[in-house]
Protein backbone atom coordinates (compact mmCIF):
# COMPACT_ATOMS: atom_id res chain seq x y z
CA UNK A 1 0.00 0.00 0.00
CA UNK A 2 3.06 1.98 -0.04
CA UNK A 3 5.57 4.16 -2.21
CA UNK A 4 8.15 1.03 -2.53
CA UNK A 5 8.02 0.15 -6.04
CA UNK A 6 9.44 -3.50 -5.57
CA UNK A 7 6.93 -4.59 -2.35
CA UNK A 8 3.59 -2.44 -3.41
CA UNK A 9 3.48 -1.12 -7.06
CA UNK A 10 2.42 -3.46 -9.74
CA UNK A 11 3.21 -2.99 -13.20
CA UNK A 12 0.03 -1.87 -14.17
CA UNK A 13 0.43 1.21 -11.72
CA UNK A 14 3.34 2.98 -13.84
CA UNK A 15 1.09 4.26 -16.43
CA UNK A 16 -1.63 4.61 -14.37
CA UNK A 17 -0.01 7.04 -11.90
CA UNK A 18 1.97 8.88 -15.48
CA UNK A 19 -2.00 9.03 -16.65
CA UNK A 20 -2.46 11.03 -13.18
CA UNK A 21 0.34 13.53 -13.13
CA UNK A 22 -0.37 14.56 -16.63
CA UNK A 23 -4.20 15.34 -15.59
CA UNK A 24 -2.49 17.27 -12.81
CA UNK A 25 -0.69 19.48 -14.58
CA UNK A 26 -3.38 20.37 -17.21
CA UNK A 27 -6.11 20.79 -14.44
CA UNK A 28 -2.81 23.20 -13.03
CA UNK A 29 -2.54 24.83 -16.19
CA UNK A 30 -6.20 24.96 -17.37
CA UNK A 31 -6.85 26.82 -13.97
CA UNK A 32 -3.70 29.37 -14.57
CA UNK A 33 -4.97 30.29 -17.53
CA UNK A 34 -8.67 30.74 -16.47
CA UNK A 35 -7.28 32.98 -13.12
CA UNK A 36 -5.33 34.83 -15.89
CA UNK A 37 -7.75 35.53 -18.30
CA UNK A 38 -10.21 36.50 -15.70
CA UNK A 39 -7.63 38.46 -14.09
CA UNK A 40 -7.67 40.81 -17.54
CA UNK A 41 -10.83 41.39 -18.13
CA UNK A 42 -11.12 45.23 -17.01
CA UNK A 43 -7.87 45.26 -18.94
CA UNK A 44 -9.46 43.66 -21.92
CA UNK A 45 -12.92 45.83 -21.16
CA UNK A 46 -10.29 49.04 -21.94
CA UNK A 47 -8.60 47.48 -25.12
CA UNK A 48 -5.29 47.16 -23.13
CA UNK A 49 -3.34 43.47 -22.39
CA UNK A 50 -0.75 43.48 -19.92
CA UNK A 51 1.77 40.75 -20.86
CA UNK A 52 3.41 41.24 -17.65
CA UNK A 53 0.56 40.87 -15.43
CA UNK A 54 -0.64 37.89 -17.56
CA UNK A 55 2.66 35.54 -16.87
CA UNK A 56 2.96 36.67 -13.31
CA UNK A 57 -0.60 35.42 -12.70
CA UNK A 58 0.33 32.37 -13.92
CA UNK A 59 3.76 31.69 -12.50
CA UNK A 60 2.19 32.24 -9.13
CA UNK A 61 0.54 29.01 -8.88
CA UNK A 62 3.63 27.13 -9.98
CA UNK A 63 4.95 26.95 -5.77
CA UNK A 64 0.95 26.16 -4.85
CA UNK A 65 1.05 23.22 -7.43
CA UNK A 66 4.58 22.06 -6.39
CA UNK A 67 3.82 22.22 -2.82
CA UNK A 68 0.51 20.18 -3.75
CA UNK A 69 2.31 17.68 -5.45
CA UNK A 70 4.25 16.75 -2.58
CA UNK A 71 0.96 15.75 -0.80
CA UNK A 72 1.51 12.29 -3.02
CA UNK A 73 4.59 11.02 -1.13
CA UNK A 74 2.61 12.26 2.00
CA UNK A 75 -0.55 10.03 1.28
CA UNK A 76 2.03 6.83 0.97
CA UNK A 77 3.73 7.77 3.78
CA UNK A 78 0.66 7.59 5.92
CA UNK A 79 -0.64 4.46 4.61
CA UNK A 80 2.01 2.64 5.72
CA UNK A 81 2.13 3.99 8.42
CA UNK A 82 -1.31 2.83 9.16
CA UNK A 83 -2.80 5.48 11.22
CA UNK A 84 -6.69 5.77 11.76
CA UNK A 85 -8.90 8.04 9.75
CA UNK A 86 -8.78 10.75 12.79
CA UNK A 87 -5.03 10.99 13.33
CA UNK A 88 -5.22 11.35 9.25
CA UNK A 89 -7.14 14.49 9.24
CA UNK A 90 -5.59 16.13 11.75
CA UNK A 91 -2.48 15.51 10.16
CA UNK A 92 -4.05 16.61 6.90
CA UNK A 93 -5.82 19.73 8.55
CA UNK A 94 -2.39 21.18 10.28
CA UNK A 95 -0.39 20.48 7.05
CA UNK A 96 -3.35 22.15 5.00
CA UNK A 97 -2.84 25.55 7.24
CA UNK A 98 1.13 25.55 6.90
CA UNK A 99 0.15 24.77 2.78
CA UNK A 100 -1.99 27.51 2.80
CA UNK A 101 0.81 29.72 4.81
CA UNK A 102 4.23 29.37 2.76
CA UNK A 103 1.50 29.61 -0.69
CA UNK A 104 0.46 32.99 0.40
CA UNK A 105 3.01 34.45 2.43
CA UNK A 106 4.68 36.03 -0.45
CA UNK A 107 1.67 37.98 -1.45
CA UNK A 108 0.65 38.94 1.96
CA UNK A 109 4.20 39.93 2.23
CA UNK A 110 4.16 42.41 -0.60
CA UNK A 111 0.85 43.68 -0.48
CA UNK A 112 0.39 44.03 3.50
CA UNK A 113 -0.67 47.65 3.50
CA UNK A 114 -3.79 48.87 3.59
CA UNK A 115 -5.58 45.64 2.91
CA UNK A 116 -8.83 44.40 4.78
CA UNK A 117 -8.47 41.26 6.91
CA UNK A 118 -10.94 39.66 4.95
CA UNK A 119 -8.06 40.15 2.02
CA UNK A 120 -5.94 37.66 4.27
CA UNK A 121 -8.46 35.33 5.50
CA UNK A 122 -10.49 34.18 2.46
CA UNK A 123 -7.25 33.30 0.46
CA UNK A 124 -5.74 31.30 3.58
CA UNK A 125 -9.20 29.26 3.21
CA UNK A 126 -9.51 28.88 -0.30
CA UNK A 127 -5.65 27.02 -0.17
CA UNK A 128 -6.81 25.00 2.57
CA UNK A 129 -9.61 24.06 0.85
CA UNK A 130 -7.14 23.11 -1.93
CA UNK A 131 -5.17 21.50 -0.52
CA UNK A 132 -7.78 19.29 1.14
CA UNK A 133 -9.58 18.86 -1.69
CA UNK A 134 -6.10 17.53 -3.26
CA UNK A 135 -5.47 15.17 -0.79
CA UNK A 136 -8.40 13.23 -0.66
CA UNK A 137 -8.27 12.90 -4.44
CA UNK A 138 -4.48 11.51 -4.14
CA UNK A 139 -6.08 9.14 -1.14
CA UNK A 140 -8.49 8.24 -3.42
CA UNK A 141 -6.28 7.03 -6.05
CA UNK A 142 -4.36 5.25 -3.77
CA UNK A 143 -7.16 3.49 -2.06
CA UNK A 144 -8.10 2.63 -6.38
CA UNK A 145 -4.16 0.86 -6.23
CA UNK A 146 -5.09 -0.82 -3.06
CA UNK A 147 -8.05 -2.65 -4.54
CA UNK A 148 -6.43 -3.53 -8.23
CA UNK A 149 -3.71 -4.54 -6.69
CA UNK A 150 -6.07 -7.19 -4.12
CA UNK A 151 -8.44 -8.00 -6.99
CA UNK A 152 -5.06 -8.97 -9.14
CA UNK A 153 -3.99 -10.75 -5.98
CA UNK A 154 -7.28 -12.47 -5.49
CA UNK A 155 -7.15 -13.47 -9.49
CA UNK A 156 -4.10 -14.92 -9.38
CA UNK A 157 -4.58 -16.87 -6.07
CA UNK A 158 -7.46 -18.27 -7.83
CA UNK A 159 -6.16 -19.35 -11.22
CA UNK A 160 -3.19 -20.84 -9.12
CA UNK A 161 -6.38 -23.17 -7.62
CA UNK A 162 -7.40 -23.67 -11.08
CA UNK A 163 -3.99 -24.52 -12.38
CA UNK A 164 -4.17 -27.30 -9.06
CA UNK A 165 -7.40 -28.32 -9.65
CA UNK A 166 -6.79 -29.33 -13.33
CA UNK A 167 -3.48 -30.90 -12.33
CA UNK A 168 -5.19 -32.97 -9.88
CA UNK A 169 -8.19 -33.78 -12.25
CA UNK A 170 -5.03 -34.90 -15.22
CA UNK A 171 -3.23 -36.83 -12.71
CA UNK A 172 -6.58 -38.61 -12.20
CA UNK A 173 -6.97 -38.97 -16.03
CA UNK A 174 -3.87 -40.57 -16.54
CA UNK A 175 -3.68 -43.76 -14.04
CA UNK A 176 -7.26 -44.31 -14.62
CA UNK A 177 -6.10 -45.04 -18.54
CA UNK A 178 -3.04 -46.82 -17.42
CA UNK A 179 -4.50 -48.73 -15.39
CA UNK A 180 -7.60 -49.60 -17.79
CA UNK A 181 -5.26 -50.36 -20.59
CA UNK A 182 -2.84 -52.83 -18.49
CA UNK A 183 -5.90 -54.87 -17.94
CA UNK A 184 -7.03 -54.82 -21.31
CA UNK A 185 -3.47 -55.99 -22.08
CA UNK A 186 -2.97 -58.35 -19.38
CA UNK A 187 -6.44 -59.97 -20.10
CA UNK A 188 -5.23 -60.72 -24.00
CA UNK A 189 -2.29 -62.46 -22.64
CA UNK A 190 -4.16 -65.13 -21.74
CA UNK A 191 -5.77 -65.80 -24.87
CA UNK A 192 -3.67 -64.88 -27.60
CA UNK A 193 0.32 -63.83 -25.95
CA UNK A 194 1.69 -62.83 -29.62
CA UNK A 195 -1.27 -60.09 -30.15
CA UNK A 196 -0.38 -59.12 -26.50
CA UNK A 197 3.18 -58.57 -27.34
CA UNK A 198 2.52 -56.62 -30.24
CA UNK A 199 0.00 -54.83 -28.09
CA UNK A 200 2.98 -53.49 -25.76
CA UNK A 201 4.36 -51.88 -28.18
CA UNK A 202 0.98 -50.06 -29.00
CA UNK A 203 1.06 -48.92 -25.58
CA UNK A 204 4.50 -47.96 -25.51
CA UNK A 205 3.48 -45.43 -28.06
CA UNK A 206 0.65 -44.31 -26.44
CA UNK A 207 2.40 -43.93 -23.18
CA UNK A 208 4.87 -41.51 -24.74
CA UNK A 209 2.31 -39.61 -25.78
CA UNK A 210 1.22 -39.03 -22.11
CA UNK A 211 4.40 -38.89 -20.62
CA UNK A 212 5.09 -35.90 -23.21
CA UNK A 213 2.08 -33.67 -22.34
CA UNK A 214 3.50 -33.85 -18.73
CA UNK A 215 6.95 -32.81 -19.61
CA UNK A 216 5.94 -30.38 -21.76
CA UNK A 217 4.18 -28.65 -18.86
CA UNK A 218 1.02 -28.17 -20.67
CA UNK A 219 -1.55 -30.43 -21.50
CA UNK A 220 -2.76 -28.69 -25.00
CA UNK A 221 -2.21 -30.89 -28.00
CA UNK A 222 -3.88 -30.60 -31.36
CA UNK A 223 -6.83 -32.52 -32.73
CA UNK A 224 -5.04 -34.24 -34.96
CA UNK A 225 -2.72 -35.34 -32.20
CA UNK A 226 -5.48 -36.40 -29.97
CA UNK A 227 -7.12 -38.47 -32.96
CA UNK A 228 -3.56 -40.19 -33.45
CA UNK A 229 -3.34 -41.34 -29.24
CA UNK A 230 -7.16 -42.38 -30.19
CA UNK A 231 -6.34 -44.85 -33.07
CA UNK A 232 -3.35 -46.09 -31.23
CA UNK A 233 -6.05 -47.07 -28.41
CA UNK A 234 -8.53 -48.22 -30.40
CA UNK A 235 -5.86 -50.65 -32.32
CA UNK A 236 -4.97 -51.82 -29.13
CA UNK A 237 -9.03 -52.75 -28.47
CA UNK A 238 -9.40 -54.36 -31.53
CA UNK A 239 -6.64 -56.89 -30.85
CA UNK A 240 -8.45 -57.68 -27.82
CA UNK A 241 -12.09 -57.51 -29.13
CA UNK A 242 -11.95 -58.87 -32.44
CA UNK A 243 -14.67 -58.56 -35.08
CA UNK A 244 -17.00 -57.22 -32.08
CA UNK A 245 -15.68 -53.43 -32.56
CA UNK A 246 -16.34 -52.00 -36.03
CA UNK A 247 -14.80 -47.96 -36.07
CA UNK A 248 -16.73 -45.07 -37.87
CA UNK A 249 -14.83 -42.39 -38.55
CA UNK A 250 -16.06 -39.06 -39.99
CA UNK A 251 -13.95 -36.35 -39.43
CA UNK A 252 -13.50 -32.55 -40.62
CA UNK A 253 -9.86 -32.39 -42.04
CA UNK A 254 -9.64 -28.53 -41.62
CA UNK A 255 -10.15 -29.24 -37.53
CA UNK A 256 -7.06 -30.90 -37.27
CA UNK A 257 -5.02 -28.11 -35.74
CA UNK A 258 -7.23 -27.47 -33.35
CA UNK A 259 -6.26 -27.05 -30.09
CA UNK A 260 -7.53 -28.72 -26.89
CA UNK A 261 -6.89 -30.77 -23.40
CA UNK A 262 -4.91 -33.82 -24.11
CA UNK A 263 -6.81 -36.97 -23.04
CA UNK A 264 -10.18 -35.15 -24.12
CA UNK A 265 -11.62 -37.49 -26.74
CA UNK A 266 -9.62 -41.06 -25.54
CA UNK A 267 -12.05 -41.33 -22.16
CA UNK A 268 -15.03 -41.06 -24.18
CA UNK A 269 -13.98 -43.67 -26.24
CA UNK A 270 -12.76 -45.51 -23.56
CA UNK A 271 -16.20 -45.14 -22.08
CA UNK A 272 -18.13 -46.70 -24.94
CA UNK A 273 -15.43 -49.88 -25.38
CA UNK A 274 -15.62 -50.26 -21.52
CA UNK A 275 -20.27 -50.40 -21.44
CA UNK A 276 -21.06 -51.25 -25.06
CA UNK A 277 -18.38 -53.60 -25.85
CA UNK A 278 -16.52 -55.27 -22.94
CA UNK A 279 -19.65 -56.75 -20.93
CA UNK A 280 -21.19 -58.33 -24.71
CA UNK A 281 -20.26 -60.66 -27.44
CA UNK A 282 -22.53 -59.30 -30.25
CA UNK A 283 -20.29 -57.07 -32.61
CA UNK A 284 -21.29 -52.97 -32.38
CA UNK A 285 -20.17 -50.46 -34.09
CA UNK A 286 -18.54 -46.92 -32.79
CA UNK A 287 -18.63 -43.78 -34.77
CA UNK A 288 -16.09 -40.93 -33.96
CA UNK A 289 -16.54 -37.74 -35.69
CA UNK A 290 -15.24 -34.12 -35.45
CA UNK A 291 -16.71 -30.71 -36.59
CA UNK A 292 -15.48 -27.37 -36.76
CA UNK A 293 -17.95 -24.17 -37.24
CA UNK A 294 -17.64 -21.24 -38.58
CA UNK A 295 -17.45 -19.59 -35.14
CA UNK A 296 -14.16 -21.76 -34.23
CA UNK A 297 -15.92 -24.18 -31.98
CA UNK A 298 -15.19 -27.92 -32.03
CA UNK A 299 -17.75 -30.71 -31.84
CA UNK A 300 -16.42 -34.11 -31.16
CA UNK A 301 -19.13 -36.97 -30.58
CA UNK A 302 -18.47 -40.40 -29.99
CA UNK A 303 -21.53 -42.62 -30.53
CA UNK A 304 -22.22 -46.30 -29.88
CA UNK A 305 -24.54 -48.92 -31.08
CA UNK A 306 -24.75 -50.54 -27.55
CA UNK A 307 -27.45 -50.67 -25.15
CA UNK A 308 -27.20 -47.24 -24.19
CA UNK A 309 -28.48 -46.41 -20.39
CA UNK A 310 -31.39 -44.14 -18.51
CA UNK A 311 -30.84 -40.83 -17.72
CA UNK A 312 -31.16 -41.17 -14.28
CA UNK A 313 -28.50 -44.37 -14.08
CA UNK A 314 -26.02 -41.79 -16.18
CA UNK A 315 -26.29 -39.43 -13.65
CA UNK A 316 -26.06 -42.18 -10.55
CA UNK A 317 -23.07 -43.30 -12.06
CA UNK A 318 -19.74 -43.20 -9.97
CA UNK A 319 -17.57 -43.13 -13.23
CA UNK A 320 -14.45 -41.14 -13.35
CA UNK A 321 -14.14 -40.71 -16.77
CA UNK A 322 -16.81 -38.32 -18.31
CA UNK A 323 -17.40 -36.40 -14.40
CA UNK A 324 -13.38 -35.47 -15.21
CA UNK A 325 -13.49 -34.25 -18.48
CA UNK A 326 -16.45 -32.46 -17.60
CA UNK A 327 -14.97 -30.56 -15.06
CA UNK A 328 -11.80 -29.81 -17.13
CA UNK A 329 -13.43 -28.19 -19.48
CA UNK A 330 -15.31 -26.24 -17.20
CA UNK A 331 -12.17 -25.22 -15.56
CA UNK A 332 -10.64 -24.63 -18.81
CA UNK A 333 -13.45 -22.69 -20.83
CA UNK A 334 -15.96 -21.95 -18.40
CA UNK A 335 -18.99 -21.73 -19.94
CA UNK A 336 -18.36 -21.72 -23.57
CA UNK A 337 -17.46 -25.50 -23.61
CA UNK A 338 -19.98 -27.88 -22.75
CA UNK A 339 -20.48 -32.16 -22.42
CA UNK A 340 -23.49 -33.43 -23.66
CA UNK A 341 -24.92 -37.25 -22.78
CA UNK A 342 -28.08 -38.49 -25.67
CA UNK A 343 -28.60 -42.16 -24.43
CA UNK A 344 -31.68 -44.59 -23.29
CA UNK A 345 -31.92 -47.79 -22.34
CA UNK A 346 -32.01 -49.97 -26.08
CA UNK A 347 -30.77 -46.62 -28.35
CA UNK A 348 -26.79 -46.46 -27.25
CA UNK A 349 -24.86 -43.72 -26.11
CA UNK A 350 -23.75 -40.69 -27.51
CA UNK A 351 -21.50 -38.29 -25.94
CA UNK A 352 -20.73 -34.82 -27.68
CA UNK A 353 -18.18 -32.36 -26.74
CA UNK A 354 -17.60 -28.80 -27.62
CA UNK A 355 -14.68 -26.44 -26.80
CA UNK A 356 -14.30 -23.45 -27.79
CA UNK A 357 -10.48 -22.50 -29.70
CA UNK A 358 -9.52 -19.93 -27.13
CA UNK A 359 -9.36 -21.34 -23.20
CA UNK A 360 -10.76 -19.26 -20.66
CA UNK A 361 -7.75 -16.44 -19.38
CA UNK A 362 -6.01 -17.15 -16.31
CA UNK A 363 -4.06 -14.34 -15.91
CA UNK A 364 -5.29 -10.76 -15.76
């Protein structure tokens, strides 16, 4: 809250505060000129301009508006300083009086004879009033740094939570495939060991791909990258399922570079193997496809010929999968990204996801 430009000044304050000083010294200038002009006018009235007259009216506001400015380093000082709004004023009121003083004392200097005390008083008040009225503006500015500088605080304290939150919510992501696909692996072992080995090295690929996004320090990939880590997995499925799984693709070529979460699109697919084709024997087929509109948003669906489920059994459900990704993309996008569930029982299961191709800002 103070003058220190290292502990209390954020970068946004430097042109703020040069915005501030160069109102000051118009409203300064605008008001020299106006005490000037006015100070002509039975001058003016006569067809006579005194040059003179005009300049020295103006150059004696220049120690009023340098004294005034020092009222800025003042305001700091007693912010950190922390005193209560009492031991403020009177602070403010005695250095108003000695403002007023050493601003007028030339004047009253010169032109001490003859004058009325009324010619004393009423300027003494008016650069009190000045001066007062000066120093609650520069408080007021101040107390406008104070709160940008908390609600940048605040912002960043929360996208830090954000930034956990979705770490937390990958870190779930990424076991829960792992995992998932080990079984898948281990369970084709037993039945056909060659298609298992060559299923390793499936998932060796696909691991890299995951181990990558976490190096990287970012989880954004493209859509085309995202559709690669999906065929790898679905290869991997097929040597385990057989005939049974039958792949649809219909995809928009120009959505390719699109960018979004890594591991958006695999748990959905990952979701229909694990309900529409891991618990039967009948053959189903899945359909993938990928749109991109003319706004920039991207629709992904994945669609099923299974048995689909009720809406209330969907919503029941303890699965990790879809709850995630929901949630990431909330986190990510807010409210321009959405997950969508169209299933019944006997009709499959479609899932469709859009995301937007700008995330949500975290920073200010």
């Amino acid at each position: 809250t103070g003058d220190n430009p290292r502990m209390n000044t954020s970068p946004l304050d430097k042109p703020r505060h040069s915005l501030m000083w160069r109102i000051y010294i118009a409203v300064w200038l605008v008001y020299a000129v106006f005490l000037a002009v006015a100070d002509q006018l039975d001058n003016v009235a006569d067809g006579r301009f005194d040059a003179g007259r005009f300049t020295l009216t103006i150059a004696s506001l220049l120690p009023s508006a340098l004294l005034l400015a020092l009222v800025w380093p003042l305001t700091g000082w007693l912010e950190r300083r922390n005193w209560r709004l009492p031991k403020i004023l009177a602070m403010h009121v005695g250095t108003a009086f000695a403002f007023a003083i050493v601003s007028q004392g030339p004047f009253w200097t010169i032109f001490r004879m003859g004058k009325p005390l009324s010619w004393y008083i009423w300027p003494l008040l008016y650069h009190v009033m000045t001066y007062l009225l000066g120093a609650g503006i520069f408080h007021l500015i101040r107390a406008g740094d104070r709160a940008h500088r908390q609600a940048l605080a605040m912002k960043e304290a929360q996208n830090l939570v954000i930034a956990a939150e979705l770490s937390a919510l990958r870190n779930k992501l990424n076991p829960h495939f792992l995992f998932n696909t080990l079984h898948s692996i281990i369970a084709l072992t037993q039945r056909n060991p060659a298609a298992a080995e060559t299923a390793l090295f499936q998932f060796s690929d696909m691991l890299r791909y995951v181990l990558d996004t976490e190096r990287n320090g970012s989880d954004r990939v493209t859509l085309d990258a995202e559709l690669d880590f999906v065929r790898d997995y679905l290869e991997l499925e097929q040597l385990r399922l057989g005939a049974r799984l039958r792949v649809e693709w219909d995809l928009d070529e120009d959505a390719g570079d699109h960018p979004l979460p890594a591991l958006s699109l695999q748990p959905l697919v990952e979701n229909s193997i694990k309900h529409a084709f891991n618990p039967h024997s009948r053959p189903g087929v899945l359909r993938i496809s990928t749109r991109r509109g003319a706004d920039g948003v991207l629709t992904m669906k994945v669609r099923d010929s299974g048995p689909g489920a009720d809406p209330a059994a969907i919503a029941a459900s303890p699965g990790l999968g879809l709850r995630t990704i929901e949630r990431r993309l909330q986190l990510d996008y807010g409210s321009r990204a959405a997950l969508r569930v169209d299933s019944a029982a006997g009709i499959g299961f479609c899932v469709s996801v859009t995301i937007p191709a700008i995330r949500e800002e975290l920073a200010a």
